[in-house]
Protein backbone atom coordinates (compact mmCIF):
# COMPACT_ATOMS: atom_id res chain seq x y z
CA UNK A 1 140.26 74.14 137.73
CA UNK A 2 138.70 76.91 140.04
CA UNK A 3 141.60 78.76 142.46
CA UNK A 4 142.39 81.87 144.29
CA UNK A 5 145.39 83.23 144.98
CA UNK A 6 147.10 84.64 147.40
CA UNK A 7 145.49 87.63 149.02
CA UNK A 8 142.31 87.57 146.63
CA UNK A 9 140.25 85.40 147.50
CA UNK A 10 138.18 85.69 144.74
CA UNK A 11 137.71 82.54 142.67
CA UNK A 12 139.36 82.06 139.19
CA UNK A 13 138.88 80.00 136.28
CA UNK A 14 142.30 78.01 135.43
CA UNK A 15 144.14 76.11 132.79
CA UNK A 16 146.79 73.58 133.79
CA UNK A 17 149.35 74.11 131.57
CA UNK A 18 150.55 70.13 131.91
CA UNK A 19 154.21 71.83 132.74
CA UNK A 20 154.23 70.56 136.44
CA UNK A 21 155.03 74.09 137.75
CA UNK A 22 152.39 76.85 136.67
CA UNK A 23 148.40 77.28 135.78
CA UNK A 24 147.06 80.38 133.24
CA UNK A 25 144.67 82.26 134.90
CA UNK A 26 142.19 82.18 132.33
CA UNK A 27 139.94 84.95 134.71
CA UNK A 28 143.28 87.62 134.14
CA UNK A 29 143.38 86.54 130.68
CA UNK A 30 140.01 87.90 129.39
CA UNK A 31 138.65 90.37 131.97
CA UNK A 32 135.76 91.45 129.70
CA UNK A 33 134.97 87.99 128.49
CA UNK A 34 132.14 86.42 130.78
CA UNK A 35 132.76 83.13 129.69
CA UNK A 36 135.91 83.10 131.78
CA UNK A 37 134.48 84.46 135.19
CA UNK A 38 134.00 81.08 136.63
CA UNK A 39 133.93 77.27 135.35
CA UNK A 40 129.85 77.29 134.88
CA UNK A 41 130.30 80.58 132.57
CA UNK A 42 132.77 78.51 130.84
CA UNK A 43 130.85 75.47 130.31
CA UNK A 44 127.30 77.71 129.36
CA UNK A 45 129.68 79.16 126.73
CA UNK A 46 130.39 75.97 125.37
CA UNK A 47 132.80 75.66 121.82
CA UNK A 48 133.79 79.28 121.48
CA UNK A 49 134.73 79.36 124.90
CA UNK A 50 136.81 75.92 124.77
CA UNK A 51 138.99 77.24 121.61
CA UNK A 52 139.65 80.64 123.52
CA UNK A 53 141.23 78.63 126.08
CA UNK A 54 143.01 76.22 123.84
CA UNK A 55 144.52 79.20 122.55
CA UNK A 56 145.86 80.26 125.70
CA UNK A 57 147.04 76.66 125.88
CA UNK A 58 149.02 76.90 122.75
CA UNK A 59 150.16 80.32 123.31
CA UNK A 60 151.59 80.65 126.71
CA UNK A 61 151.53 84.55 128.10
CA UNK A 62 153.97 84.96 130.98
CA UNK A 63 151.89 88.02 132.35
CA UNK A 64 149.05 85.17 133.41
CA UNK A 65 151.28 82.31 134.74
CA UNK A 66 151.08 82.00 138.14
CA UNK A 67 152.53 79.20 140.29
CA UNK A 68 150.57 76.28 141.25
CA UNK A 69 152.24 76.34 144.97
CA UNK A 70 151.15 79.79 145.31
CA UNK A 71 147.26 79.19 145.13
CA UNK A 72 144.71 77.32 146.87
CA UNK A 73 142.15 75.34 144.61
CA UNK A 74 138.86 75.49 145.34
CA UNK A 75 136.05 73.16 144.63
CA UNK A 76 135.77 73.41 140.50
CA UNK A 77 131.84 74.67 140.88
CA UNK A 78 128.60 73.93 143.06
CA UNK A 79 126.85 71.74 140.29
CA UNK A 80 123.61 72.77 139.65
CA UNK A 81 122.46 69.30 140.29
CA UNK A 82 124.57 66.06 142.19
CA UNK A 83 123.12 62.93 141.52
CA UNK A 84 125.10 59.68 142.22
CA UNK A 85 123.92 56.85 139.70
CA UNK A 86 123.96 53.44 139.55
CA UNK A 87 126.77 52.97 136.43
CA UNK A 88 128.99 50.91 138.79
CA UNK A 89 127.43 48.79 141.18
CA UNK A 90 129.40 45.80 142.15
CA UNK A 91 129.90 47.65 145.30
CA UNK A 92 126.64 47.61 146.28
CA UNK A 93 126.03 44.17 147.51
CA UNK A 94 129.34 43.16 149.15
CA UNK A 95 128.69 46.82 151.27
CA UNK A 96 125.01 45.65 152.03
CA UNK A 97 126.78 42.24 153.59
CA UNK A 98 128.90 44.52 155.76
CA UNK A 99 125.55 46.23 156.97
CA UNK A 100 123.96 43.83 158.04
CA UNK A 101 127.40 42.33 159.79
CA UNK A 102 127.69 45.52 161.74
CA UNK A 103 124.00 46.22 162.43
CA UNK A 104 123.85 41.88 163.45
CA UNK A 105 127.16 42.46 165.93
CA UNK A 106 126.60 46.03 167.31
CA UNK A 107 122.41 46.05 167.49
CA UNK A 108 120.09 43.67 168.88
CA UNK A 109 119.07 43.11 164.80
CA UNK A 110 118.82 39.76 163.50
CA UNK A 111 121.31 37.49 161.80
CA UNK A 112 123.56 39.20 159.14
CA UNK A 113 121.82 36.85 156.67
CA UNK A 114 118.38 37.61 157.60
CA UNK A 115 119.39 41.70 157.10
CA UNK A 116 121.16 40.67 154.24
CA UNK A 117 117.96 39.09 152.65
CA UNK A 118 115.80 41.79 153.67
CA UNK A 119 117.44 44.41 151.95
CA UNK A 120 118.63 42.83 148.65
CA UNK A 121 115.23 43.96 146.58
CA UNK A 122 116.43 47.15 147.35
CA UNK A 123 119.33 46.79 145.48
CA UNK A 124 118.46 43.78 143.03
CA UNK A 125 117.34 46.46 140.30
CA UNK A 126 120.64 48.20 139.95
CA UNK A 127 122.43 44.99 138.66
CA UNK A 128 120.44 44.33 135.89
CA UNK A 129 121.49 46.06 132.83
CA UNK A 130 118.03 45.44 131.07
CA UNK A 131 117.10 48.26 133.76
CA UNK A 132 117.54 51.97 132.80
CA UNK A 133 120.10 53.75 135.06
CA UNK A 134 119.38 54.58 138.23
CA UNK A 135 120.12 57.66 140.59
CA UNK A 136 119.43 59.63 144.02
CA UNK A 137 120.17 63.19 143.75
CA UNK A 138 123.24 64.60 146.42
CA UNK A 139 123.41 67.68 147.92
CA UNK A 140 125.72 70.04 145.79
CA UNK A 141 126.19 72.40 148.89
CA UNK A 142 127.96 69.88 150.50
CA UNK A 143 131.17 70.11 147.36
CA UNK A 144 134.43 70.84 149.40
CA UNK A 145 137.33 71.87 148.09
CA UNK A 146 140.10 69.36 146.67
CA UNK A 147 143.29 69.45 149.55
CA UNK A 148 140.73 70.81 151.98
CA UNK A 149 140.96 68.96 155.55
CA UNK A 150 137.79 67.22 156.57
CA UNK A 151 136.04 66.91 159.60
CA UNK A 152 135.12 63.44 160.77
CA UNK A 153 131.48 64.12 162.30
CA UNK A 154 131.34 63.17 166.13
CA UNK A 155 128.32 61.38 165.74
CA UNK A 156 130.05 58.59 163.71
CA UNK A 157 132.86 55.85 164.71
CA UNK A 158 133.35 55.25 160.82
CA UNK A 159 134.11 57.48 158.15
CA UNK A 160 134.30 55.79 154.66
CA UNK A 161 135.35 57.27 151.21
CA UNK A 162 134.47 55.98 148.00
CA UNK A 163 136.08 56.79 145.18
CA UNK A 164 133.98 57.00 141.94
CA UNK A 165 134.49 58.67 138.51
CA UNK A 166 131.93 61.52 137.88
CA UNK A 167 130.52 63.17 134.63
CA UNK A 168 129.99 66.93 134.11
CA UNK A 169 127.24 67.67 131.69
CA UNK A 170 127.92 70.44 129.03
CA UNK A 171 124.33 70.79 127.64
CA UNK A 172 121.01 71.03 128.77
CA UNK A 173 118.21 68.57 126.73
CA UNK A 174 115.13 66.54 127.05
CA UNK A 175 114.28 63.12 125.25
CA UNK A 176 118.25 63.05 123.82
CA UNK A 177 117.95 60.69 121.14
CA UNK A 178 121.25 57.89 121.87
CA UNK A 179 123.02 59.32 118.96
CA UNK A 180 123.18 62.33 120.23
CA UNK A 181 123.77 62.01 124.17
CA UNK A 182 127.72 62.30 124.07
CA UNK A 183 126.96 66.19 123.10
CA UNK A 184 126.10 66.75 125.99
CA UNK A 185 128.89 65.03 128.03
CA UNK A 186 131.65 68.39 129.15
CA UNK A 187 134.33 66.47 130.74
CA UNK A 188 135.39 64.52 133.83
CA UNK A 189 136.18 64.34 137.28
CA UNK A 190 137.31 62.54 140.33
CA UNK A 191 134.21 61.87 142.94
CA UNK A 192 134.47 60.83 146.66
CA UNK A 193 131.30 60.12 147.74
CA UNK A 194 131.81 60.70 151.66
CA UNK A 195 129.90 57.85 153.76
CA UNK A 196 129.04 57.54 157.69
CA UNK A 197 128.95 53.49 157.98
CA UNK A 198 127.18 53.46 161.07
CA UNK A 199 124.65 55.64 160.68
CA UNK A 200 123.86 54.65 157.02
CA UNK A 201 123.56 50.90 158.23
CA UNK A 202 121.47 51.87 160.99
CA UNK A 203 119.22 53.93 158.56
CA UNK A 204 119.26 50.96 156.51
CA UNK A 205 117.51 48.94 159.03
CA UNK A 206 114.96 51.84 160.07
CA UNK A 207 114.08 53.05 156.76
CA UNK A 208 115.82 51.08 153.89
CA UNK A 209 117.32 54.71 152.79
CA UNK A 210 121.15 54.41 152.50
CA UNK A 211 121.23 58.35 151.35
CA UNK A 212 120.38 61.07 153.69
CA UNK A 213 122.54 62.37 156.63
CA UNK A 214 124.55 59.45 156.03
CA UNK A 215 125.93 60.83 152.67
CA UNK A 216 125.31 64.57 152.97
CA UNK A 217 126.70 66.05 155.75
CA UNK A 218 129.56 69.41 155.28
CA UNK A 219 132.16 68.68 152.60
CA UNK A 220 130.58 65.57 151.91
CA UNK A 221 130.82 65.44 148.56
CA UNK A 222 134.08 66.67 147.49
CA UNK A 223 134.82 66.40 143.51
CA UNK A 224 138.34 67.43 141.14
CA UNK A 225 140.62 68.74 141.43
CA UNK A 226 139.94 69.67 137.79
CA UNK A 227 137.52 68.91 135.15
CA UNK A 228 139.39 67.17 132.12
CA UNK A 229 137.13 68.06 128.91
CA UNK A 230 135.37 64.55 127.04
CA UNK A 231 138.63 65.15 123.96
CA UNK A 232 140.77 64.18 126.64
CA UNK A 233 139.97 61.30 127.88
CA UNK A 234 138.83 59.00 124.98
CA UNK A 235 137.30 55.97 126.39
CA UNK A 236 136.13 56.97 129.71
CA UNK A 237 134.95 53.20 130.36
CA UNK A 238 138.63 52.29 130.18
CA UNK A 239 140.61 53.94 133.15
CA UNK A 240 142.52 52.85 136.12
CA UNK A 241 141.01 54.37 139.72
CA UNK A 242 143.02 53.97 142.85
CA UNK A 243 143.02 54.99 146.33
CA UNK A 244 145.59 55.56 149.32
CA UNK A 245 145.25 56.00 152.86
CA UNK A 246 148.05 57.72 154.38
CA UNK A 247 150.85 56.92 151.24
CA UNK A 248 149.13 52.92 151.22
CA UNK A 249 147.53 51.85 148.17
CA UNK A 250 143.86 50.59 149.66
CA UNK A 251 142.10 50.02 146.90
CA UNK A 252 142.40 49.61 143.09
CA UNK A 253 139.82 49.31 140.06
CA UNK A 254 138.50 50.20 136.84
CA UNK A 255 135.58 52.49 135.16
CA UNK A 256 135.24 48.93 133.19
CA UNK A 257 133.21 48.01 135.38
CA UNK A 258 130.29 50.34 134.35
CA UNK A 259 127.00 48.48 133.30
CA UNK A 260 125.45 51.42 131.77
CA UNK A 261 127.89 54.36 129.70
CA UNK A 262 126.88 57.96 130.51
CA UNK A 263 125.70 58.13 127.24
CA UNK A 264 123.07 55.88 128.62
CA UNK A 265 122.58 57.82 131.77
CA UNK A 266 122.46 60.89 129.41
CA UNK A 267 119.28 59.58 127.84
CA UNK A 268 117.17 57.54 130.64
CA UNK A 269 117.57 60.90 132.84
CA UNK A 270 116.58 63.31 129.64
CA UNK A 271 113.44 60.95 129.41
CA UNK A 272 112.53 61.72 133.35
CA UNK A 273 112.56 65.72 133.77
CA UNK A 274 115.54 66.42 131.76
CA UNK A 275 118.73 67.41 132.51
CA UNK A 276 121.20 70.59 132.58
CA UNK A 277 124.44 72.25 131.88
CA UNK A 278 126.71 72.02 135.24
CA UNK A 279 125.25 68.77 136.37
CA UNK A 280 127.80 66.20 138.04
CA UNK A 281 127.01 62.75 138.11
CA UNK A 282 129.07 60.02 139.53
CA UNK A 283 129.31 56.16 138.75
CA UNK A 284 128.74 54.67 141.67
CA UNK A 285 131.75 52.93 144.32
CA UNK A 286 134.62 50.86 141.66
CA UNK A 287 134.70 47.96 143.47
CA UNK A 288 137.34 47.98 146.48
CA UNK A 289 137.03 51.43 146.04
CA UNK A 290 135.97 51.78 149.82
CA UNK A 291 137.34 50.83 153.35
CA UNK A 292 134.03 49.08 154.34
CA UNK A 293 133.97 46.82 152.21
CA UNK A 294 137.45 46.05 152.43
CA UNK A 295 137.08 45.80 156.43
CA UNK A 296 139.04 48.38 157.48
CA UNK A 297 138.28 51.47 159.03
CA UNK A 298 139.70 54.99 158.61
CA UNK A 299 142.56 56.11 160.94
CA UNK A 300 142.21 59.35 162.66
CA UNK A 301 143.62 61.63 161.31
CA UNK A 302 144.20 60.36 157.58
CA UNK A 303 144.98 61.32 154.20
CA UNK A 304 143.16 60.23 151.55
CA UNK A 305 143.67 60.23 148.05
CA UNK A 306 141.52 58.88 145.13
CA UNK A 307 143.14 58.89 142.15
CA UNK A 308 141.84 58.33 138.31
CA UNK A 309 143.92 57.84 134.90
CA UNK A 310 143.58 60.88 132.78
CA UNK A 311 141.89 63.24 135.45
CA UNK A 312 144.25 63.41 138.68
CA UNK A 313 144.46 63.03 142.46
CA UNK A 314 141.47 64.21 144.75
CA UNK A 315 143.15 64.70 148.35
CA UNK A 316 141.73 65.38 151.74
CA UNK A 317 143.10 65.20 154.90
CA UNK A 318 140.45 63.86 157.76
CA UNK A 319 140.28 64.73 161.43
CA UNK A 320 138.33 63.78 164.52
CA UNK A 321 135.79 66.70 165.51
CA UNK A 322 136.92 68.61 168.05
């Protein structure tokens, strides 16, 4: 994870030591190693750089401890490219319905069904596996930082998470070969892609785009609140995702429900342009893994948490502009 602590507010690259209570400061650790100055150092470094800090795993040094209620984690990087992909998309068509029921009931729009049918080619291509991943690139200066609190945008009545899993790329490459795209998989993270309902549907009816200042607005993309490296987490397509609203479990799911692996994402993207080391890509929206869907709405304030097996809890607390 990425943190500062108290009085410097310069960021620092950290270990969680998986004791509950304390992080190394990896930064303190090696001062003249420049693999350690920050997490995209650390993952251009790539093996030399992991077994340096699995050393300081193994080997505790007091002198480098430092509490984890005594620091403030920060976002874990600015990726050098977002791009949310289509890997999960069961969400997509039951949040289309809710579109068009909003745009049908608030809008002098047609019937929800006509809506409905007008925008499903848009989406039609993302269910079918035969079809090579798809993705729309986020902005990455819109990562927050994980426990940060949120400002719900004045312009919109409803404020939607969505809890995803996201990849971080390790290495850069063009035309992987499929045997060889989980080399460049780094680890994993938690994703909430943050969503204005109102205006996306409205877009939706203008424009068809369901992107744009409905999904990047500030601290609209928030990801962590640590990257887990790929050794951890064995079978990435296998883990439990959750999310709670204020202490109330809202939504529950599963990264099983990925049509395509990020090995698969790995190679369609390396075919189109290539990709590079510090990317973050997330899955797409588990399914329930969002209040719209689910008919509810945000309260204001609210804390949110999305949780994922293996990687952690990403928390943020919302509230209403001022």
């Amino acid at each position: 994870m990425t943190f500062h602590r108290q009085g410097d507010p310069a960021p620092r690259l950290g270990l969680d030591n998986r004791d509950g209570s304390t992080y190394t400061d990896l930064t303190a650790r090696f001062p003249e190693d420049p693999a350690f100055g920050s997490m995209l150092a650390f993952i251009d470094a790539g093996a030399p750089a992991l077994e340096k800090a699995w050393e300081a795993f193994l080997k505790l040094d007091g002198a480098f401890l430092v509490e984890q209620g005594t620091v403030t984690l920060l976002s874990p990087f600015r990726p050098r490219r977002l791009r949310d992909c289509g890997l999960i998309v069961a969400h997509l068509r039951p949040s289309m319905l809710k579109s068009a029921q909003w745009l049908a009931a608030n809008t002098d729009a047609p019937s929800a069904m006509e809506l409905y049918t007008a925008f499903d080619p848009i989406f039609a291509p993302h269910y079918d596996p035969a079809v090579p991943p798809l993705f729309v690139d986020r902005d990455p200066a819109t990562a927050c930082a994980p426990g940060a609190v949120l400002t719900w945008p004045a312009e919109s009545a409803w404020m939607d998470y969505e809890l995803e899993l996201a990849v971080v790329i390790g290495k850069a490459g063009t035309d992987i070969a499929p045997e060889n795209a989980a080399d460049h998989v780094f680890g994993y993270t938690v994703y909430n892609d943050w969503t204005l309902r109102d205006i996306q549907a409205a877009n939706m009816r203008r424009s068809g785009e369901v992107h744009g200042d409905a999904k990047d607005f500030p601290d609209s993309n928030s990801f962590g609140p640590c990257v887990v490296t790929k050794d951890e987490i064995p079978d990435p397509r296998n883990l439990a995702m959750t999310v709670r609203v204020n202490g109330e479990v809202w939504g529950a799911g599963s990264s099983a429900r990925m049509i395509h692996s990020f090995e698969d994402a790995v190679v369609a993207f390396s075919r189109n342009g290539g990709i590079k080391a510090g990317e973050v890509w997330g899955t797409g929206t588990v399914p329930d893994g969002s209040s719209f869907e689910l008919g509810k709405r945000l309260p204001r304030p609210a804390f949110v948490e999305l949780e994922i097996e293996g990687i952690g809890k990403l928390s943020h607390y919302v509230v209403p502009q001022a």
